[in-house]
Protein backbone atom coordinates (compact mmCIF):
# COMPACT_ATOMS: atom_id res chain seq x y z
CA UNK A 1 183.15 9.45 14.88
CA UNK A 2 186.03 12.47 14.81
CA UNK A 3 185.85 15.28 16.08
CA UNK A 4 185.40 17.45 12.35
CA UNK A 5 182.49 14.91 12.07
CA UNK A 6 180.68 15.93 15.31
CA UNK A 7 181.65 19.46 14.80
CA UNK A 8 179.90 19.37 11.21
CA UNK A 9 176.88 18.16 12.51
CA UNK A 10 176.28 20.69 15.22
CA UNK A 11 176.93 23.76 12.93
CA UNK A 12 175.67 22.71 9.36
CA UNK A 13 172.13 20.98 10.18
CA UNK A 14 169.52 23.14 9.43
CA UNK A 15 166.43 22.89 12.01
CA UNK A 16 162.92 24.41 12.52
CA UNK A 17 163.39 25.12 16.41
CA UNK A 18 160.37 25.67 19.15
CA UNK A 19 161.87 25.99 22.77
CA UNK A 20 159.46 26.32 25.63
CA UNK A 21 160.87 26.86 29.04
CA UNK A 22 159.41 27.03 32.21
CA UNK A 23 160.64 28.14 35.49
CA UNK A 24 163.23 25.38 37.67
CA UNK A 25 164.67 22.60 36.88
CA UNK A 26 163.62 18.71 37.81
CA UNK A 27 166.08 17.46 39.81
CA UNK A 28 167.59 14.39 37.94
CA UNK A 29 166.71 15.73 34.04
CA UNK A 30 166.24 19.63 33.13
CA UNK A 31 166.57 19.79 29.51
CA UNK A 32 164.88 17.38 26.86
CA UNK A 33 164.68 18.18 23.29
CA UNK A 34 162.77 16.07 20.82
CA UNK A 35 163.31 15.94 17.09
CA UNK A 36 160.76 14.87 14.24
CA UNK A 37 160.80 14.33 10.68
CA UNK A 38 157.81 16.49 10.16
CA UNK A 39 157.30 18.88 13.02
CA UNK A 40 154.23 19.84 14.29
CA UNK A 41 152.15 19.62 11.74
CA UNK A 42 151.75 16.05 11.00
CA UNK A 43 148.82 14.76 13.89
CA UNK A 44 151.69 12.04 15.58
CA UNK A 45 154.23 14.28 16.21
CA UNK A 46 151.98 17.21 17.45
CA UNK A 47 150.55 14.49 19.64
CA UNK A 48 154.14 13.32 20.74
CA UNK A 49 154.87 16.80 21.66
CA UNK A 50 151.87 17.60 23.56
CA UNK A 51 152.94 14.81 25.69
CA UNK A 52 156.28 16.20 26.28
CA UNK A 53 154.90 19.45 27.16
CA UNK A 54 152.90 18.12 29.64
CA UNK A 55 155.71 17.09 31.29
CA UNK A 56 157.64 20.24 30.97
CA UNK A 57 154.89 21.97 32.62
CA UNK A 58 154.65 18.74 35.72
CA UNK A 59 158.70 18.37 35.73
CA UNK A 60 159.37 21.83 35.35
CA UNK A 61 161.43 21.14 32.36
CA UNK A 62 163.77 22.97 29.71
CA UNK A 63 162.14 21.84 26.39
CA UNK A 64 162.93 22.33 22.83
CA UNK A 65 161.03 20.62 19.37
CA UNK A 66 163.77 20.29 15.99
CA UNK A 67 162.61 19.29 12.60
CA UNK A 68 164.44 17.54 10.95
CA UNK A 69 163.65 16.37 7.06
CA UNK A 70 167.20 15.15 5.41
CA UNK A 71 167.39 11.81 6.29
CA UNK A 72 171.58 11.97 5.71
CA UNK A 73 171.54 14.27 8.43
CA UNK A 74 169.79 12.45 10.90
CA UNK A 75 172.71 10.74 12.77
CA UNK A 76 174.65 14.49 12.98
CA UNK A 77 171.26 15.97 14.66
CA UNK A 78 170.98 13.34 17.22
CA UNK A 79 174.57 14.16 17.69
CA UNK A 80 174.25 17.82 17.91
CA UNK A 81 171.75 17.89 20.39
CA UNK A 82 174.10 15.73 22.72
CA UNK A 83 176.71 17.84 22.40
CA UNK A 84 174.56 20.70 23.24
CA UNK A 85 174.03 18.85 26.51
CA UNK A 86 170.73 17.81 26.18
CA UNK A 87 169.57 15.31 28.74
CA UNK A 88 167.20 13.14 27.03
CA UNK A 89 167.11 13.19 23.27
CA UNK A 90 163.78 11.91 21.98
CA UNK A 91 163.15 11.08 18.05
CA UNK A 92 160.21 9.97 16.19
CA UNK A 93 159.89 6.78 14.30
CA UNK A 94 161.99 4.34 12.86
CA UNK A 95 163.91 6.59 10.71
CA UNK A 96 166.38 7.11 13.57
CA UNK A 97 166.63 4.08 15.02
CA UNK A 98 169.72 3.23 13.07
CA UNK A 99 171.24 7.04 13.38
CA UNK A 100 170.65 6.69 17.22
CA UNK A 101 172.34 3.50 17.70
CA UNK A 102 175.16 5.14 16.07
CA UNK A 103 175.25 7.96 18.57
CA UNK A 104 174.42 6.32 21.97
CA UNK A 105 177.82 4.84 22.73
CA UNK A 106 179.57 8.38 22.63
CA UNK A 107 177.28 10.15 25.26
CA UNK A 108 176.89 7.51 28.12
CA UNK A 109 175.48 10.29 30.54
CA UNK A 110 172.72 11.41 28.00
CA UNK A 111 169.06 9.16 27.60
CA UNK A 112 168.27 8.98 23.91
CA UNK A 113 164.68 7.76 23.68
CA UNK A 114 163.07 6.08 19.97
CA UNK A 115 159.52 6.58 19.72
CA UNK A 116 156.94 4.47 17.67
CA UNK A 117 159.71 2.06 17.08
CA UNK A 118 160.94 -1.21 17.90
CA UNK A 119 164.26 -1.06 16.98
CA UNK A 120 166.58 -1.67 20.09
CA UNK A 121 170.25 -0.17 20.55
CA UNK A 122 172.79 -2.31 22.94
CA UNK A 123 173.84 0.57 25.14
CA UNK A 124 171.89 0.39 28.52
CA UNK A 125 171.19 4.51 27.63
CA UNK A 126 168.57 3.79 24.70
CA UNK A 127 164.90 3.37 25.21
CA UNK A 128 162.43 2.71 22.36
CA UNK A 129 158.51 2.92 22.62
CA UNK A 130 156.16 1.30 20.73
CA UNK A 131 152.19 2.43 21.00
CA UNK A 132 150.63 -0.74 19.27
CA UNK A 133 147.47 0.44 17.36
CA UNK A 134 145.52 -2.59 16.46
CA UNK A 135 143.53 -2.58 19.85
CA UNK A 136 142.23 0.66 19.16
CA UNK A 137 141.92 -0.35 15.31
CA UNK A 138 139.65 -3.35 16.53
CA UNK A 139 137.42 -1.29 18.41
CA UNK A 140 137.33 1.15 15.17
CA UNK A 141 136.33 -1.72 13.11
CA UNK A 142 133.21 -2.61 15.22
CA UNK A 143 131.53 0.75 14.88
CA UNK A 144 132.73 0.63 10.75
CA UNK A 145 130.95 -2.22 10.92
CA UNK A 146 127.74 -1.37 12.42
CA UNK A 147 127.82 1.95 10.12
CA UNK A 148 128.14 0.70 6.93
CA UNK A 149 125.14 0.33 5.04
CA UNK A 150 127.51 -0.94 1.34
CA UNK A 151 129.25 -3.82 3.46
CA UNK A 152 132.50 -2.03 1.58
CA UNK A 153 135.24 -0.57 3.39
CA UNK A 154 138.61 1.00 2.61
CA UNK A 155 141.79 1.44 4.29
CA UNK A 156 144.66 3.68 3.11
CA UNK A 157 148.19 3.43 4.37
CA UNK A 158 151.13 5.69 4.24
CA UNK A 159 153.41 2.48 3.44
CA UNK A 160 153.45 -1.42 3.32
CA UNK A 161 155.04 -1.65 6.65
CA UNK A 162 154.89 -3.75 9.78
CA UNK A 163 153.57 -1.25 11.98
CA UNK A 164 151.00 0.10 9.47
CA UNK A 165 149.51 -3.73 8.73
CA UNK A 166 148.89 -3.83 12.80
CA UNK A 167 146.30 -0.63 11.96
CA UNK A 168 144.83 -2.98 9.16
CA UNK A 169 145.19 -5.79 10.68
CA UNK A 170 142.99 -4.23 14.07
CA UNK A 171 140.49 -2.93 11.83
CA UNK A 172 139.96 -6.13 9.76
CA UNK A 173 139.32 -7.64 12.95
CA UNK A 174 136.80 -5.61 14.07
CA UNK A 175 134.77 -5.00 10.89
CA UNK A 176 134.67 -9.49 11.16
CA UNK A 177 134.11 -9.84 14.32
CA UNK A 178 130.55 -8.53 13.67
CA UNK A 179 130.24 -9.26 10.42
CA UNK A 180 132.71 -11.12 8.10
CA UNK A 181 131.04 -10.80 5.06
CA UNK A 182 132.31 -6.85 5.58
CA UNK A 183 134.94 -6.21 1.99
CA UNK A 184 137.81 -4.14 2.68
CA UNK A 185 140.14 -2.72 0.04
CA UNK A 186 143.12 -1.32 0.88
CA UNK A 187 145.44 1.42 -1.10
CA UNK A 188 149.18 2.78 0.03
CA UNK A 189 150.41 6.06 -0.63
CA UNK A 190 153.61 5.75 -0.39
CA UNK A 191 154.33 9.20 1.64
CA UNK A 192 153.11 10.73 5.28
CA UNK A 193 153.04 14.19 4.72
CA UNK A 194 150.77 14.92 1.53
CA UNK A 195 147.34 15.57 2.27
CA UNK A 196 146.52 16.59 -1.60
CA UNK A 197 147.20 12.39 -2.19
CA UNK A 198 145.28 11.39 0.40
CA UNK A 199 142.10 13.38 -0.93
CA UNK A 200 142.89 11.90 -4.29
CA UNK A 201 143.09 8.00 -3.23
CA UNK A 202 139.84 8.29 -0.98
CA UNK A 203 138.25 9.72 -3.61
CA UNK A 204 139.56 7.09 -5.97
CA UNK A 205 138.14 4.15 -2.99
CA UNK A 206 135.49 6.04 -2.80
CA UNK A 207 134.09 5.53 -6.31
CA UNK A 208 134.19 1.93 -5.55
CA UNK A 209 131.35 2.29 -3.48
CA UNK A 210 133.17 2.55 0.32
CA UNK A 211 130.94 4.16 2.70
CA UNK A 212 133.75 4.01 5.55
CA UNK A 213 137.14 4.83 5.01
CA UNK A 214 139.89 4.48 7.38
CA UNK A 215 144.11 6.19 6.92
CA UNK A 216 147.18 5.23 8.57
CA UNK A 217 148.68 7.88 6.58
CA UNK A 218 149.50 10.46 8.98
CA UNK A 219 148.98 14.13 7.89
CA UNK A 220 148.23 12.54 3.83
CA UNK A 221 145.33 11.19 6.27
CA UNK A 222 143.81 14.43 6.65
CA UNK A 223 143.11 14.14 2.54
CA UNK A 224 141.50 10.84 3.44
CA UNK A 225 138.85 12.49 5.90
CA UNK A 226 138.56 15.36 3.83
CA UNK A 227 137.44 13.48 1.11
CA UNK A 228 135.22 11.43 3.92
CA UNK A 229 133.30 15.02 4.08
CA UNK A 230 133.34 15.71 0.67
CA UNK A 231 131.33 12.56 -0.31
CA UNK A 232 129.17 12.59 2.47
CA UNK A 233 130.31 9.33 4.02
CA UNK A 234 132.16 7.79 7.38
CA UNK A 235 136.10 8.48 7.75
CA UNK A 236 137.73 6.94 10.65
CA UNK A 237 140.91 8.97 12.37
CA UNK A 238 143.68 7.59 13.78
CA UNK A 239 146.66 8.57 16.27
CA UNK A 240 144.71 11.74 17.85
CA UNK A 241 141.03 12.73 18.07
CA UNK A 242 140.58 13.58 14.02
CA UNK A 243 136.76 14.42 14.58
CA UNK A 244 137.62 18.09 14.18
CA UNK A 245 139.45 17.53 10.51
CA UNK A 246 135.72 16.55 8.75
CA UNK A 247 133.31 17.38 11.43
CA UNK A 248 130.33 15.68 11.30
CA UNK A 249 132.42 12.75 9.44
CA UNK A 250 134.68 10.96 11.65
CA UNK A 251 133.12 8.28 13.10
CA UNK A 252 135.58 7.04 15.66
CA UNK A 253 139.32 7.91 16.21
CA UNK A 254 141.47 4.94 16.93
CA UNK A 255 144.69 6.40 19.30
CA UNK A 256 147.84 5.48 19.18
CA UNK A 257 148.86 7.44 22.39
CA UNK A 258 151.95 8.55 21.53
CA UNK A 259 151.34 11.69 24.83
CA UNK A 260 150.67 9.33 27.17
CA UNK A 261 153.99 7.48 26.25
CA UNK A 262 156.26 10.49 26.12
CA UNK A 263 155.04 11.62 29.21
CA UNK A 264 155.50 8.18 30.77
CA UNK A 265 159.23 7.98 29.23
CA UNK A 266 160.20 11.68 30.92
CA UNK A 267 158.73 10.33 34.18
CA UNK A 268 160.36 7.30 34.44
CA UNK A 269 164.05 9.30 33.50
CA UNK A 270 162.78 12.29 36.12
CA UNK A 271 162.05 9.55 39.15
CA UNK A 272 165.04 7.19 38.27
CA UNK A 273 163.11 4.62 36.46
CA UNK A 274 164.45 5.00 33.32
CA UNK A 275 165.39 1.36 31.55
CA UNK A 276 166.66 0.64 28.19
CA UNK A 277 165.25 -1.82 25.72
CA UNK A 278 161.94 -2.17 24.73
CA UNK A 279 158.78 -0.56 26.41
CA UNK A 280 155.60 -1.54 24.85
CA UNK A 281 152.81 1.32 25.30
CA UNK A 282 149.61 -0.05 25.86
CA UNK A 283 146.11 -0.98 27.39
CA UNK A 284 147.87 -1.68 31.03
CA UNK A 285 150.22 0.93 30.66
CA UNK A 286 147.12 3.13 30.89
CA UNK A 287 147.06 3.75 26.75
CA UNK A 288 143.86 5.52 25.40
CA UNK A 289 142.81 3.11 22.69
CA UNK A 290 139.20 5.23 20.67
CA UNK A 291 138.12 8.73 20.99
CA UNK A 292 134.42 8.66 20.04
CA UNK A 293 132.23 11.65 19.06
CA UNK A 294 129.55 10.72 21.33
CA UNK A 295 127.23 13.73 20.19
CA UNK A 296 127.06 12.38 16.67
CA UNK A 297 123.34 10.89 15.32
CA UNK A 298 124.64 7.57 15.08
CA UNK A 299 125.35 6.75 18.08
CA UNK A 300 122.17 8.35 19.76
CA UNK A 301 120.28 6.20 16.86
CA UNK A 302 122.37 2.87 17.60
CA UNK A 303 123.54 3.27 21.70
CA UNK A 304 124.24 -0.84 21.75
CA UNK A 305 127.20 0.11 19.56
CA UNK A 306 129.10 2.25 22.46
CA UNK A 307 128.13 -0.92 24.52
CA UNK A 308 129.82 -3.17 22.40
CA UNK A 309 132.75 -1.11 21.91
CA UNK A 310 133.03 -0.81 25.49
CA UNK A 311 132.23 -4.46 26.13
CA UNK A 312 135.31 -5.37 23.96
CA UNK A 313 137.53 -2.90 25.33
CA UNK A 314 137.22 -4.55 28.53
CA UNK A 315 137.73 -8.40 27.26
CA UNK A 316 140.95 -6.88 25.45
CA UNK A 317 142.22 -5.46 28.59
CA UNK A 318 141.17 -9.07 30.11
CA UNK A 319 143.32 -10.63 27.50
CA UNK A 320 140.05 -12.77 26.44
CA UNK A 321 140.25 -10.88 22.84
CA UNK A 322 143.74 -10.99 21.48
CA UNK A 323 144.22 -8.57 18.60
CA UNK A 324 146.35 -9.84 15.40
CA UNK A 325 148.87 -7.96 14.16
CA UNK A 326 149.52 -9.28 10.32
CA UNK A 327 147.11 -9.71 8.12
CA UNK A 328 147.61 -11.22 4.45
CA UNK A 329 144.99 -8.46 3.47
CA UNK A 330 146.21 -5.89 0.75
């Protein structure tokens, strides 16, 4: 990397900037920006950065949120928020895994930190996260399976990808392990961030007689629920509490905590704990796996379903259930 290079990429990016700042400094890390591929609006990130500024408000912390959508540029952003003297540089998702590895060497002092990814750097300042859904996906599947009344099913998933077949691959579980005559179809969109396409393709499952319909799609998975509401049936959420998107029509939420982890990353680089590698972000790390709208009829109607939930929540914590992964399922 010259110096024209690093120069370019702190002057020509172009960035959606939100800076909150709050009075003092932590002692061992004061300023911590955190960049995303789709900003706030897209339910993971928003998550992700609801975590961080929970920890700007505990760690009195500097704290700043860049969107970033050219993928060419991603390498020069990490790199320009270095240079600006950031701290800890966070990113979302495996789209800068590869960018960051490229950056890491140059800034020793800073801690870059890859969330809801597995890919590793080799410099000992490079963290990356991983929240695995299936657990939570599992415990989605047994209410799906106790609430629909067409034994059909659909999940729809931004991409054929490793870490959106755990999601299907949870939730396949779960619908069998109460009743494995349950049919699942399954549909990708091919994109994260259009909500118009997600309507479209539930619809589209929905015509094939799916009375439960789960998305790993991200913010296209608010078109999924919508279209939930729209035909009067069950949509499941996923990374945050989605109950408010189609009230009324999310049965379940299954979390992938991605506050919880954030906030657990800052802590660890604010009390000296900081390690690179891999961190898996899970049950025992004190992960939120379901958020369940309790008030809804069907769970006043059917209460042994919050039982059994519950009862398999604690057998996965137990390690007596262990959740697959992969599925061939598509």
């Amino acid at each position: 990397m010259n110096m024209r290079k690093r120069f370019f990429g702190l002057l020509a990016v172009a960035v959606l900037v939100l800076t909150l700042a709050t009075p003092g400094l932590a002692k061992k890390v004061g300023r911590v920006v955190m960049i995303s591929p789709y900003g706030k609006g897209a339910p993971f990130d928003s998550l992700a950065f609801e975590g961080l500024e929970d920890a700007a408000r505990d760690f009195n912390l500097e704290i700043k949120l860049v969107e970033a959508r050219d993928k060419t540029e991603y390498e020069s952003q990490i790199q320009a928020m270095a240079d600006l003297g950031y701290d800890v540089v966070i990113a979302l998702h495996d789209y800068f895994g590869e960018p960051m590895k490229m950056v890491t060497p140059y800034y020793p002092e800073t801690k870059f930190v890859l969330i809801d990814s597995q890919i590793t750097g080799d410099t000992d300042n490079m963290l990356s996260v991983a929240m695995e859904p299936q657990e939570g996906c599992y415990l989605a599947g047994i209410a799906a399976a106790h609430a629909t009344k067409t034994k059909k099913t659909g999940f729809i998933g931004g991409l054929d990808h490793p870490i959106i077949i755990q999601f299907l691959a949870g939730f396949e579980a779960g619908l069998k392990s109460v009743d494995p005559d349950i049919t699942i179809y399954t549909s990708f969109s091919g994109v994260f961030d259009d909500p118009v396409k997600g309507r479209e393709m539930g619809l589209t499952m929905i015509d094939k007689d799916v009375d439960v319909l789960m998305h790993a799609a991200d913010f296209t998975g608010v078109g999924v629920l919508k279209a939930a509401a729209e035909r009067g049936i069950w949509g499941v959420g996923v990374d945050l509490d989605q109950s408010d998107v189609a009230p009324g029509h999310v049965l379940i939420s299954a979390l992938k905590d991605a506050r919880g982890a954030v906030y657990e990353t800052i802590r660890m680089v604010v009390q000296d704990e900081f390690r690179s590698g891999l961190m898996i972000y899970g049950i025992k790390e004190g992960a939120r796996l379901i958020a369940i709208p309790e008030e809804l009829s069907f769970y006043e109607d059917n209460p042994a379903v919050l039982e059994q939930i519950e009862e398999a929540r604690k057998r996965i914590e137990a390690e007596e259930i262990t959740v697959p992964k992969i599925t061939e399922t598509r």
